[in-house]
Structures are given as structure tokens and as C-alpha cells.
PDB file of N, CA and C in Angstrom:
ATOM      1  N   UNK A   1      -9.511 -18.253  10.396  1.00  0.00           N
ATOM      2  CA  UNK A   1      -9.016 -18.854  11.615  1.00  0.00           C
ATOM      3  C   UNK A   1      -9.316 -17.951  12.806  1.00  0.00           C
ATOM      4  N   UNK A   2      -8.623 -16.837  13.031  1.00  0.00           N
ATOM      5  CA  UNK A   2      -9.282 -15.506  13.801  1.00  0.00           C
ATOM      6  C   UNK A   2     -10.587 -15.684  13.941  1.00  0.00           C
ATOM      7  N   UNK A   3     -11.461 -15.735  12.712  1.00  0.00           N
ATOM      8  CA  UNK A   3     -13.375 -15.576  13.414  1.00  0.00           C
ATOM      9  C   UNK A   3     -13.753 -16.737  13.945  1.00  0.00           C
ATOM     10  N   UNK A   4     -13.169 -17.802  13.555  1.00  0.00           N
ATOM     11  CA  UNK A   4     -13.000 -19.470  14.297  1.00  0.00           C
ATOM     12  C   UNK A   4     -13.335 -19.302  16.035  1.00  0.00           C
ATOM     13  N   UNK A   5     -12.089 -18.393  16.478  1.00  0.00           N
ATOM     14  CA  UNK A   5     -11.452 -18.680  17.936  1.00  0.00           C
ATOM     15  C   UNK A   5     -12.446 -17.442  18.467  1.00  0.00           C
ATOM     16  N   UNK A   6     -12.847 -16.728  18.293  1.00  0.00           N
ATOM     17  CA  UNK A   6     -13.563 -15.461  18.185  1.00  0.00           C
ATOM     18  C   UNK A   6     -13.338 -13.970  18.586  1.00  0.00           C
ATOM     19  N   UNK A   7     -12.166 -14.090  17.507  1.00  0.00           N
ATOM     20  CA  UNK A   7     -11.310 -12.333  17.504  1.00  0.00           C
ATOM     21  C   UNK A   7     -12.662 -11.234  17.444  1.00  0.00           C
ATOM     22  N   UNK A   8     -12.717 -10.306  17.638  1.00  0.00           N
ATOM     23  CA  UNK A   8     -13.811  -9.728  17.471  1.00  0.00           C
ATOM     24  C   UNK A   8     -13.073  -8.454  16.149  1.00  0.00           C
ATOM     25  N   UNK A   9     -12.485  -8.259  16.296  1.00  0.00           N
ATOM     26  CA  UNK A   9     -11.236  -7.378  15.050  1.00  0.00           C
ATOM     27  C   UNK A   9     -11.873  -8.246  13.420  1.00  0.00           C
ATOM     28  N   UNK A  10     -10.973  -9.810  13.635  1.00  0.00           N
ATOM     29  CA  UNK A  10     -11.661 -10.162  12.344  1.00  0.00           C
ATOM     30  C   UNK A  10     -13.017 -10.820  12.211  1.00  0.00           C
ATOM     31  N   UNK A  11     -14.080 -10.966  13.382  1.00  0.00           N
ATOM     32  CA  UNK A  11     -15.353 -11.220  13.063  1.00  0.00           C
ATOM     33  C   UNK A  11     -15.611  -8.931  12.240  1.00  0.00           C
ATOM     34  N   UNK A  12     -15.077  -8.715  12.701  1.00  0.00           N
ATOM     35  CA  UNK A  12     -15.811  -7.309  11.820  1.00  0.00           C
ATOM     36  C   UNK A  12     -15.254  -7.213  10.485  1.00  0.00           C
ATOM     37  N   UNK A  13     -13.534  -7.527  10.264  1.00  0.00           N
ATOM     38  CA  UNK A  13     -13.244  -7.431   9.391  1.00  0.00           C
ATOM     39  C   UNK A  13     -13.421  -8.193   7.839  1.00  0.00           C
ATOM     40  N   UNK A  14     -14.341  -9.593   8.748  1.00  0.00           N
ATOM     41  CA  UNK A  14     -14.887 -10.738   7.727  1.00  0.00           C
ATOM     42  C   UNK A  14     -16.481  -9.934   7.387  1.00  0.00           C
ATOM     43  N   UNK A  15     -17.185  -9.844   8.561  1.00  0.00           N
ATOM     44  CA  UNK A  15     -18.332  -8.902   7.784  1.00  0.00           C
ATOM     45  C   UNK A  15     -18.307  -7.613   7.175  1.00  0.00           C
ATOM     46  N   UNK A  16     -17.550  -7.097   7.111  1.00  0.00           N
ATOM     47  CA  UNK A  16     -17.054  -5.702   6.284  1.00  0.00           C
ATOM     48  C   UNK A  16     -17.067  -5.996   4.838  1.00  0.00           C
ATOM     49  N   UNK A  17     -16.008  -7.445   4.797  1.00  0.00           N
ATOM     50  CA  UNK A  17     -15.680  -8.238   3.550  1.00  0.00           C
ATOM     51  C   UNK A  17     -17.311  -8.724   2.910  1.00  0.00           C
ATOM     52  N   UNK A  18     -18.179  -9.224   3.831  1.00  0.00           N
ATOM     53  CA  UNK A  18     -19.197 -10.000   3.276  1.00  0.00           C
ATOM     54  C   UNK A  18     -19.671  -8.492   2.436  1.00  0.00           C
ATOM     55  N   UNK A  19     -20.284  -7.531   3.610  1.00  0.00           N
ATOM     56  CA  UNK A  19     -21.333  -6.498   3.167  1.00  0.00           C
ATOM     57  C   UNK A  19     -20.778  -5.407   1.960  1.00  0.00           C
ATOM     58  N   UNK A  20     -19.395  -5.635   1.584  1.00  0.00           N
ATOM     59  CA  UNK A  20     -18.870  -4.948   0.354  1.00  0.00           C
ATOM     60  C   UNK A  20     -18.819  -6.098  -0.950  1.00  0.00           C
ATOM     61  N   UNK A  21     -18.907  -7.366  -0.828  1.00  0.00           N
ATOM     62  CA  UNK A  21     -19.592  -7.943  -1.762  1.00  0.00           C
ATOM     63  C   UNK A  21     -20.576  -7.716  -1.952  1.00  0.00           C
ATOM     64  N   UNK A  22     -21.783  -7.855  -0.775  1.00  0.00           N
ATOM     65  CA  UNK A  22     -23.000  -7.843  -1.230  1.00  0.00           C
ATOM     66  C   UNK A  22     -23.463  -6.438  -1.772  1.00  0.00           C
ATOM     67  N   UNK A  23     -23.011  -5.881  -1.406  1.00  0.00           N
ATOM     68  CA  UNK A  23     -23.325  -4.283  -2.019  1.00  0.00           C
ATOM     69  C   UNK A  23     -22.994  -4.199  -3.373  1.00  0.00           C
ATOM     70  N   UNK A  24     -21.594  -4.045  -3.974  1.00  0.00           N
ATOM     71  CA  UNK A  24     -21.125  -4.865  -4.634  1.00  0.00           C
ATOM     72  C   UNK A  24     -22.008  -5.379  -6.085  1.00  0.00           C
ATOM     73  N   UNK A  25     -22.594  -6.352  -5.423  1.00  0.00           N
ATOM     74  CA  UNK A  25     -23.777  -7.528  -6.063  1.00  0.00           C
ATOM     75  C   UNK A  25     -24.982  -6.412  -6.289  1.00  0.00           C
ATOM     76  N   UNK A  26     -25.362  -5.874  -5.466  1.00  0.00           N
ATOM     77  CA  UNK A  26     -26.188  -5.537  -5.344  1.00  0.00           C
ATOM     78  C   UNK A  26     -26.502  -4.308  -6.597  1.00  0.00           C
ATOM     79  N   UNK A  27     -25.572  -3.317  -6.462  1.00  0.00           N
ATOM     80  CA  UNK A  27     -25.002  -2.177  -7.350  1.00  0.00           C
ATOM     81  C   UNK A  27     -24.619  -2.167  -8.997  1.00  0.00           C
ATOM     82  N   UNK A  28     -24.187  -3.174  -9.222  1.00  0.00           N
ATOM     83  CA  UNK A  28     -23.326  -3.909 -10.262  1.00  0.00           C
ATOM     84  C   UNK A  28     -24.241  -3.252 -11.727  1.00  0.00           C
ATOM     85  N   UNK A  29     -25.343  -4.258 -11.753  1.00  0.00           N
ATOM     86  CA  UNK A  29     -26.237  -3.018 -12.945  1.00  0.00           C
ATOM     87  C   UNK A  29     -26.622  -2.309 -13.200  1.00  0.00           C
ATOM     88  N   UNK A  30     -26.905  -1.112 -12.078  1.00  0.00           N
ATOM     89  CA  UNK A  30     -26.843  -0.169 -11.948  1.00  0.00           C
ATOM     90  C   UNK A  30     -25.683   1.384 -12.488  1.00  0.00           C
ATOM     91  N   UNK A  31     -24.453   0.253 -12.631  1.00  0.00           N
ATOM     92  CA  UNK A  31     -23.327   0.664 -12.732  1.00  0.00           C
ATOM     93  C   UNK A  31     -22.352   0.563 -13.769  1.00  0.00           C
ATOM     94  N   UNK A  32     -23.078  -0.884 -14.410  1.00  0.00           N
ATOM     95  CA  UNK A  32     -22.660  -1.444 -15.835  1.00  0.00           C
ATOM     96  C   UNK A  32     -21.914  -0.384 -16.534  1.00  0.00           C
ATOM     97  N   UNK A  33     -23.448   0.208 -17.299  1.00  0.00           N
ATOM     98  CA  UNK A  33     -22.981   1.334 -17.822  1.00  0.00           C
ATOM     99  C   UNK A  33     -22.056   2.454 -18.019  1.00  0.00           C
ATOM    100  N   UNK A  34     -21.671   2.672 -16.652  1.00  0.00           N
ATOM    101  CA  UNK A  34     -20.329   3.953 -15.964  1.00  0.00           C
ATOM    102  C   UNK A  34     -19.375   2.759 -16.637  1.00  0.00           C
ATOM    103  N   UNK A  35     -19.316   1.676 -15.764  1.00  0.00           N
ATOM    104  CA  UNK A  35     -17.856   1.069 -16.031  1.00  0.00           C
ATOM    105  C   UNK A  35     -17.595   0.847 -17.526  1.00  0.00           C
ATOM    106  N   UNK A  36     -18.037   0.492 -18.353  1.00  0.00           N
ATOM    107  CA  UNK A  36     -18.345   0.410 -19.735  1.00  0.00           C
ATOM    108  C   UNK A  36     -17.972   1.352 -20.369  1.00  0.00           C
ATOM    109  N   UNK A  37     -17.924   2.768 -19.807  1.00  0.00           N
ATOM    110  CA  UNK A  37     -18.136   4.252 -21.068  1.00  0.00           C
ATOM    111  C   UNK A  37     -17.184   4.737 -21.368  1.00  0.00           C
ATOM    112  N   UNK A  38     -15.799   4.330 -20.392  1.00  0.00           N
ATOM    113  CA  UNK A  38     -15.060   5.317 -21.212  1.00  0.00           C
ATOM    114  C   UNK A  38     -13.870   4.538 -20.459  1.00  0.00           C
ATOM    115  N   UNK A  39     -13.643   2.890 -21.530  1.00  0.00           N
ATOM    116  CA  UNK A  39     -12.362   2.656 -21.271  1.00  0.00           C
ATOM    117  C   UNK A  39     -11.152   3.307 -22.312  1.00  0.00           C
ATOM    118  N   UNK A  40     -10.217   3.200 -21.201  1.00  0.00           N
ATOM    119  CA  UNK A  40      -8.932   4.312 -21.964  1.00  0.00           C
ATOM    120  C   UNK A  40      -7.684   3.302 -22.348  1.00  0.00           C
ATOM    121  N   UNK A  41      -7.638   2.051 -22.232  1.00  0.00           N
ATOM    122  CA  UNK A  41      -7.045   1.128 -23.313  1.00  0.00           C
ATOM    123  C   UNK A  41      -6.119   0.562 -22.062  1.00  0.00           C
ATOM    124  N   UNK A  42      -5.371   0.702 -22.080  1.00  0.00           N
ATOM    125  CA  UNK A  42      -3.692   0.107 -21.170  1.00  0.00           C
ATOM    126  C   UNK A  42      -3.267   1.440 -21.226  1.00  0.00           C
ATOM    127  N   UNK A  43      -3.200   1.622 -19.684  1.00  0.00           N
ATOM    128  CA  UNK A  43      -2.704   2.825 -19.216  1.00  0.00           C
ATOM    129  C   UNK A  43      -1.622   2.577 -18.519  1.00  0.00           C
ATOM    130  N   UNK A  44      -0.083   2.471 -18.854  1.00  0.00           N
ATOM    131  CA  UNK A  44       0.756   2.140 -18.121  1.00  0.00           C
ATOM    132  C   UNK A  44       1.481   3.576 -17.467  1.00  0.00           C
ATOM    133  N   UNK A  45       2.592   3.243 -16.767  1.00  0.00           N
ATOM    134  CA  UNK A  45       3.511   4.833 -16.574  1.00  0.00           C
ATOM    135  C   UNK A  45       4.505   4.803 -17.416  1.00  0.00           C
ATOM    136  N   UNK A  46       5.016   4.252 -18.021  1.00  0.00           N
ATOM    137  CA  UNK A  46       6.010   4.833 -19.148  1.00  0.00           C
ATOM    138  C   UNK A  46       4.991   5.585 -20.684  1.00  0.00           C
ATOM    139  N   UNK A  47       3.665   4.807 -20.362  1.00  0.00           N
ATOM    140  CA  UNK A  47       2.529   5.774 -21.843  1.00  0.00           C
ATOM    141  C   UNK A  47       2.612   6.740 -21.441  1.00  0.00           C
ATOM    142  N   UNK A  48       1.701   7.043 -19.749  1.00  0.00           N
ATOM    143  CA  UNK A  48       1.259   8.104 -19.491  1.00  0.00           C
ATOM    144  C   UNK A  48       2.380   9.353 -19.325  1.00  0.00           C
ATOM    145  N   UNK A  49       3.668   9.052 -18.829  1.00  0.00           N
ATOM    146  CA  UNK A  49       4.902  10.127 -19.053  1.00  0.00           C
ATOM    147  C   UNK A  49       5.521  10.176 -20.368  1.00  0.00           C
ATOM    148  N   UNK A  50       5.163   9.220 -21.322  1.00  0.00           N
ATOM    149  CA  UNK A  50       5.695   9.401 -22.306  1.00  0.00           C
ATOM    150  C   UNK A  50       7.283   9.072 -22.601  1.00  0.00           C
ATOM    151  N   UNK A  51       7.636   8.180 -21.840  1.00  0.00           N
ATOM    152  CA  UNK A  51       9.313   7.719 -21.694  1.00  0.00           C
ATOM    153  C   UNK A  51       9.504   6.456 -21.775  1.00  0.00           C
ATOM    154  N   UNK A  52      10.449   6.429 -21.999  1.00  0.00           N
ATOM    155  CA  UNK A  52      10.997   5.078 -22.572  1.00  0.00           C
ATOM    156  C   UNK A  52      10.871   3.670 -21.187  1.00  0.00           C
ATOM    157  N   UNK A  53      10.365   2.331 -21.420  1.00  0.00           N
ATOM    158  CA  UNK A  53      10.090   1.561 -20.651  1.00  0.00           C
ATOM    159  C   UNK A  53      10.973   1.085 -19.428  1.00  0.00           C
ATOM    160  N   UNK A  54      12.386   1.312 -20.130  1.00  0.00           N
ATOM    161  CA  UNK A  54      14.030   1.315 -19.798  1.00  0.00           C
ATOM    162  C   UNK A  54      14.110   1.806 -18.412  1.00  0.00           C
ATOM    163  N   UNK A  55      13.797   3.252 -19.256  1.00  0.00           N
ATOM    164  CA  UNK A  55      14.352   4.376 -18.275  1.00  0.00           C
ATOM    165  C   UNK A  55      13.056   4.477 -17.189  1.00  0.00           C
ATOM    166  N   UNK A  56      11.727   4.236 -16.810  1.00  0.00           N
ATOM    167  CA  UNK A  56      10.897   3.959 -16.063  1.00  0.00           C
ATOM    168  C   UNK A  56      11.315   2.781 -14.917  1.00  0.00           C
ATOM    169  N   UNK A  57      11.780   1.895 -15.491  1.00  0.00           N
ATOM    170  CA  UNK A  57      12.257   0.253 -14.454  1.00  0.00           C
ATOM    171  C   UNK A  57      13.387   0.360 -13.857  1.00  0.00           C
ATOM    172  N   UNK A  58      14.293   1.371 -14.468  1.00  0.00           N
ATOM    173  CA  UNK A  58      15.411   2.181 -13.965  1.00  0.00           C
ATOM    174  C   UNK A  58      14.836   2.986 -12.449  1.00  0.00           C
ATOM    175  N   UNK A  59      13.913   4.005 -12.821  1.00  0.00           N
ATOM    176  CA  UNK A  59      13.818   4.941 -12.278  1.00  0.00           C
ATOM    177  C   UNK A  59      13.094   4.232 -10.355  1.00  0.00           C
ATOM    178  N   UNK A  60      12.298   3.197 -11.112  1.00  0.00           N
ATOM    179  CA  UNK A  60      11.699   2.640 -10.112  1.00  0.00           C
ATOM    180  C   UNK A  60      12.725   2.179  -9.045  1.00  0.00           C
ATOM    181  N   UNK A  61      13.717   0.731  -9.881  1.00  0.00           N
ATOM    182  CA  UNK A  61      14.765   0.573  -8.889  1.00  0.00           C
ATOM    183  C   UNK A  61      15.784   1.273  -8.338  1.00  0.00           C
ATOM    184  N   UNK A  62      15.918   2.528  -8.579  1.00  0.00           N
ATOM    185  CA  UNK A  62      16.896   3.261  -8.072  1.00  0.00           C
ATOM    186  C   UNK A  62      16.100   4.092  -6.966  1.00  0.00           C
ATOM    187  N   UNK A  63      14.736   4.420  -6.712  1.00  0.00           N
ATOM    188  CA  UNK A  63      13.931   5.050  -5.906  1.00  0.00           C
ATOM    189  C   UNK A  63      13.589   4.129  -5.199  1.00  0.00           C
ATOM    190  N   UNK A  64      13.469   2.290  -5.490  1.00  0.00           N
ATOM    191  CA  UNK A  64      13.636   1.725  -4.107  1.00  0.00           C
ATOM    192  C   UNK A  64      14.941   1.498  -3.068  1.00  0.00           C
ATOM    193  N   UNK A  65      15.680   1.898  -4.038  1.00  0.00           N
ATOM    194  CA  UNK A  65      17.129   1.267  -3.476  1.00  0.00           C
ATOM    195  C   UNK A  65      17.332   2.518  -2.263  1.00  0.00           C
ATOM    196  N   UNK A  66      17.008   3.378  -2.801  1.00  0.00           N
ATOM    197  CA  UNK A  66      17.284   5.067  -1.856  1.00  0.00           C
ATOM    198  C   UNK A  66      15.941   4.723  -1.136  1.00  0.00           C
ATOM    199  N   UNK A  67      14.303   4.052  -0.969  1.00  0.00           N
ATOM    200  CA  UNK A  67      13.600   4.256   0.353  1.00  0.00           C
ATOM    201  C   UNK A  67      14.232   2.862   0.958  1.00  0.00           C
ATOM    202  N   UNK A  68      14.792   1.717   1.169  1.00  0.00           N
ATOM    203  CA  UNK A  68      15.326   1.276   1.321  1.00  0.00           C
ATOM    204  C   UNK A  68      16.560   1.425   2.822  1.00  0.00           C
ATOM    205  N   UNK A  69      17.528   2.366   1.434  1.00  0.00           N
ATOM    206  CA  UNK A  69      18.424   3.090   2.327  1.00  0.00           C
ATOM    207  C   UNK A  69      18.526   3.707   3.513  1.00  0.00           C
ATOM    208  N   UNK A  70      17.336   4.208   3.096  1.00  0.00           N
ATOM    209  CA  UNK A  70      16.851   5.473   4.209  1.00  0.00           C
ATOM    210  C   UNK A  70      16.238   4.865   5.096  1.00  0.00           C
ATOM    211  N   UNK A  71      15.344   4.061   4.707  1.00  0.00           N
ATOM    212  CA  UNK A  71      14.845   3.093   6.080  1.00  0.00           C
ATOM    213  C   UNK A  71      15.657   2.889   7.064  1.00  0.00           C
ATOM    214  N   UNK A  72      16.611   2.067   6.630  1.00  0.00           N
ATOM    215  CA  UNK A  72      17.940   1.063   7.211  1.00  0.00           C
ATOM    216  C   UNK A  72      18.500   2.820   8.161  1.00  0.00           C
ATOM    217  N   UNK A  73      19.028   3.489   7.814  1.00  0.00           N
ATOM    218  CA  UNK A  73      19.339   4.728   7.990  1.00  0.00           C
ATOM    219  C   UNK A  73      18.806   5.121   9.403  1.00  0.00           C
ATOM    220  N   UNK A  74      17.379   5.312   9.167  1.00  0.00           N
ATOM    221  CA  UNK A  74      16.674   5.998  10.226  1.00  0.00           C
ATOM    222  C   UNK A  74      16.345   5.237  11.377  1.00  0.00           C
ATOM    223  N   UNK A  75      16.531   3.760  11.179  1.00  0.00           N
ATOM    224  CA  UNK A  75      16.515   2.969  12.131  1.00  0.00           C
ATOM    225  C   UNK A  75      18.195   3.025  13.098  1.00  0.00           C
ATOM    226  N   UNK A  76      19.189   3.089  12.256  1.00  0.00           N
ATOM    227  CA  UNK A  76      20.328   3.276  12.799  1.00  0.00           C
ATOM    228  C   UNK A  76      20.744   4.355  13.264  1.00  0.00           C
ATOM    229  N   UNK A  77      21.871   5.104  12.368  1.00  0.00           N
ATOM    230  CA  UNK A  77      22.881   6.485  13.030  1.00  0.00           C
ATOM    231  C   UNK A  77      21.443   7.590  12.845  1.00  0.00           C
ATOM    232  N   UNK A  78      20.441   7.789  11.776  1.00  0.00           N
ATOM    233  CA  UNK A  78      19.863   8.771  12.233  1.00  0.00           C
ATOM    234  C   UNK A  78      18.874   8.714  13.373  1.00  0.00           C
ATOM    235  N   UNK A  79      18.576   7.506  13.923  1.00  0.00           N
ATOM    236  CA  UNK A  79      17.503   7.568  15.426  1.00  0.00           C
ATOM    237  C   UNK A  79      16.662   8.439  14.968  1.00  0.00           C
ATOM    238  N   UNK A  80      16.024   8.693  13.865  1.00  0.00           N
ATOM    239  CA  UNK A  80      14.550   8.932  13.632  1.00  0.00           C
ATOM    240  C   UNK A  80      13.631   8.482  14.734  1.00  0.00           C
ATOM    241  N   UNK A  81      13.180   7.886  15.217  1.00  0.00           N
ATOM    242  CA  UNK A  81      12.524   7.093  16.071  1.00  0.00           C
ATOM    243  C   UNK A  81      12.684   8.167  17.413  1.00  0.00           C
ATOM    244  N   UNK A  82      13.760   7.833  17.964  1.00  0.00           N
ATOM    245  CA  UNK A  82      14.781   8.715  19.316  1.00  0.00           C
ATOM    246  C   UNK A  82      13.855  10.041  19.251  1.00  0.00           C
ATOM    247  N   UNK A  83      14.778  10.797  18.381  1.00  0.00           N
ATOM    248  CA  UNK A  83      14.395  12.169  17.861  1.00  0.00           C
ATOM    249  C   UNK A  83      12.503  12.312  17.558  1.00  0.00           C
ATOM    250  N   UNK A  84      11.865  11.714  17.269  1.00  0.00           N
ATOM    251  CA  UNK A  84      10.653  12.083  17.202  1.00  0.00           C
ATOM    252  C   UNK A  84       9.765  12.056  18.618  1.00  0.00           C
ATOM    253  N   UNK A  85      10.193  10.919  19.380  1.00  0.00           N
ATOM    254  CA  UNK A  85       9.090  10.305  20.077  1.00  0.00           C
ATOM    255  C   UNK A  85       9.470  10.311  21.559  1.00  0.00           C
ATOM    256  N   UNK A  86      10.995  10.916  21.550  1.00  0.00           N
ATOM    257  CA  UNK A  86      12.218  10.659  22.507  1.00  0.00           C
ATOM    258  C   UNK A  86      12.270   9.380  23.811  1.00  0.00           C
ATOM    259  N   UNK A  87      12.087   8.799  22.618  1.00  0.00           N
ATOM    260  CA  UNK A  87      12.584   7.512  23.253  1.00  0.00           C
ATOM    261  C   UNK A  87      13.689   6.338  22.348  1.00  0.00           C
ATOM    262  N   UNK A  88      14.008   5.572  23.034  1.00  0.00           N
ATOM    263  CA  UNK A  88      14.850   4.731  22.507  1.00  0.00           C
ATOM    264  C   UNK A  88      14.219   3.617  21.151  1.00  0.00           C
ATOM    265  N   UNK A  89      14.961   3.562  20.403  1.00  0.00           N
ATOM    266  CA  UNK A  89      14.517   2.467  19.425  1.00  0.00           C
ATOM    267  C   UNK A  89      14.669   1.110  19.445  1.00  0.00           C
ATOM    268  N   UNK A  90      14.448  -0.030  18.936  1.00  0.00           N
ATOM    269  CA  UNK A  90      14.099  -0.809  19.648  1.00  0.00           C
ATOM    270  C   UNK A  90      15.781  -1.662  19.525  1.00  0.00           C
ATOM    271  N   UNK A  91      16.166  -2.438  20.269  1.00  0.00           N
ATOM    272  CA  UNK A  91      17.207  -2.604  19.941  1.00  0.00           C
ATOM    273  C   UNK A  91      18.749  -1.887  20.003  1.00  0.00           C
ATOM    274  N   UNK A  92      18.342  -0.463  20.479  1.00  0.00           N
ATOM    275  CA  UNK A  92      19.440   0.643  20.708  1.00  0.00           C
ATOM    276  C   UNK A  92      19.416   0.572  22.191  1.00  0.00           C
ATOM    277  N   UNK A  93      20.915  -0.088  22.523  1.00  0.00           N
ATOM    278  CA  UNK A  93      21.181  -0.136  24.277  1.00  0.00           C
ATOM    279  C   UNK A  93      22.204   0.850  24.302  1.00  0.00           C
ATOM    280  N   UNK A  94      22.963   1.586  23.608  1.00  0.00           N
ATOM    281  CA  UNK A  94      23.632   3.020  23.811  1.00  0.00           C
ATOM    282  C   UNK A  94      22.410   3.472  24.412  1.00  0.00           C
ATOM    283  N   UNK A  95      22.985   4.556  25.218  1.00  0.00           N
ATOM    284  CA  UNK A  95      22.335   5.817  25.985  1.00  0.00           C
ATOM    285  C   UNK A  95      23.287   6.865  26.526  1.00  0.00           C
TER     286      UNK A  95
END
């Protein structure tokens, strides 16, 4: 729709897309071989640490719940934003 109306952002970002297919295409048998040599089966993160599947889906949702947090956080009482850039955040009419 963008290269339609004539964004010039996604006329580059659609030919970027074309010329990494065609390369891509182009490369492919050349390359067969590499991709071919040394598959390593299903590599998940509970194989590769060696822990239980449980305690991995655990670990995940409790490390989103805390970046999450902290997001919400730094947008509010900590003014991360304020403090870096010293300016107001968006939505903060205290001063």
C-alpha cells in the first residue's frame, strides 16, 4: 500500500525485500551443501541447559512479568524518560 501512494521508505524497503530473494535464489546451490552438513537435530532451551521443560516456561514467564513491570515502572514513579533526556514524558503534567 505505502509503494502504491509512493513512500519512498517502503519503495526501498520493498526492493531490499526483492534483491534478498533474488540473491537468495541466486546463492542457494552454492550453499546446499553448508546447510546440509551439520544438522544438530531440535535444539530447544530446556536441551541446550539441560533443565526441566517446567522449570524453563516458568522461568520465561516470570522474566516477562518483571520486563513488563519495569516498563510500566519507568514510564511512571521512576521517569526514566525525565531523568535521561530531561524532559517530560509523555503524558506527565506534574512539574
Amino acid at each position: 500500500m505505502a509503494v502504491a501512494i509512493g513512500k519512498i521508505d517502503a519503495l526501498l524497503f520493498a526492493v531490499g525485500i526483492l534483491a534478498g530473494i533474488f540473491l537468495f535464489g541466486v546463492t542457494v546451490p552454492h550453499i546446499t551443501s553448508f546447510n546440509l552438513s551439520g544438522h544438530l537435530g531440535t535444539l530447544t532451551i530446556p536441551t541446550w541447559l539441560n533443565l526441566n521443560t517446567g522449570i524453563v516456561v516458568l522461568a520465561v514467564v516470570v522474566l516477562a512479568i518483571v520486563a513488563f513491570w519495569a516498563a510500566e515502572k519507568s514510564e511512571g514513579p521512576w521517569n526514566v524518560f525525565a531523568r535521561l533526556y530531561g524532559k517530560q514524558s509523555k503524558g506527565d503534567e506534574r512539574r
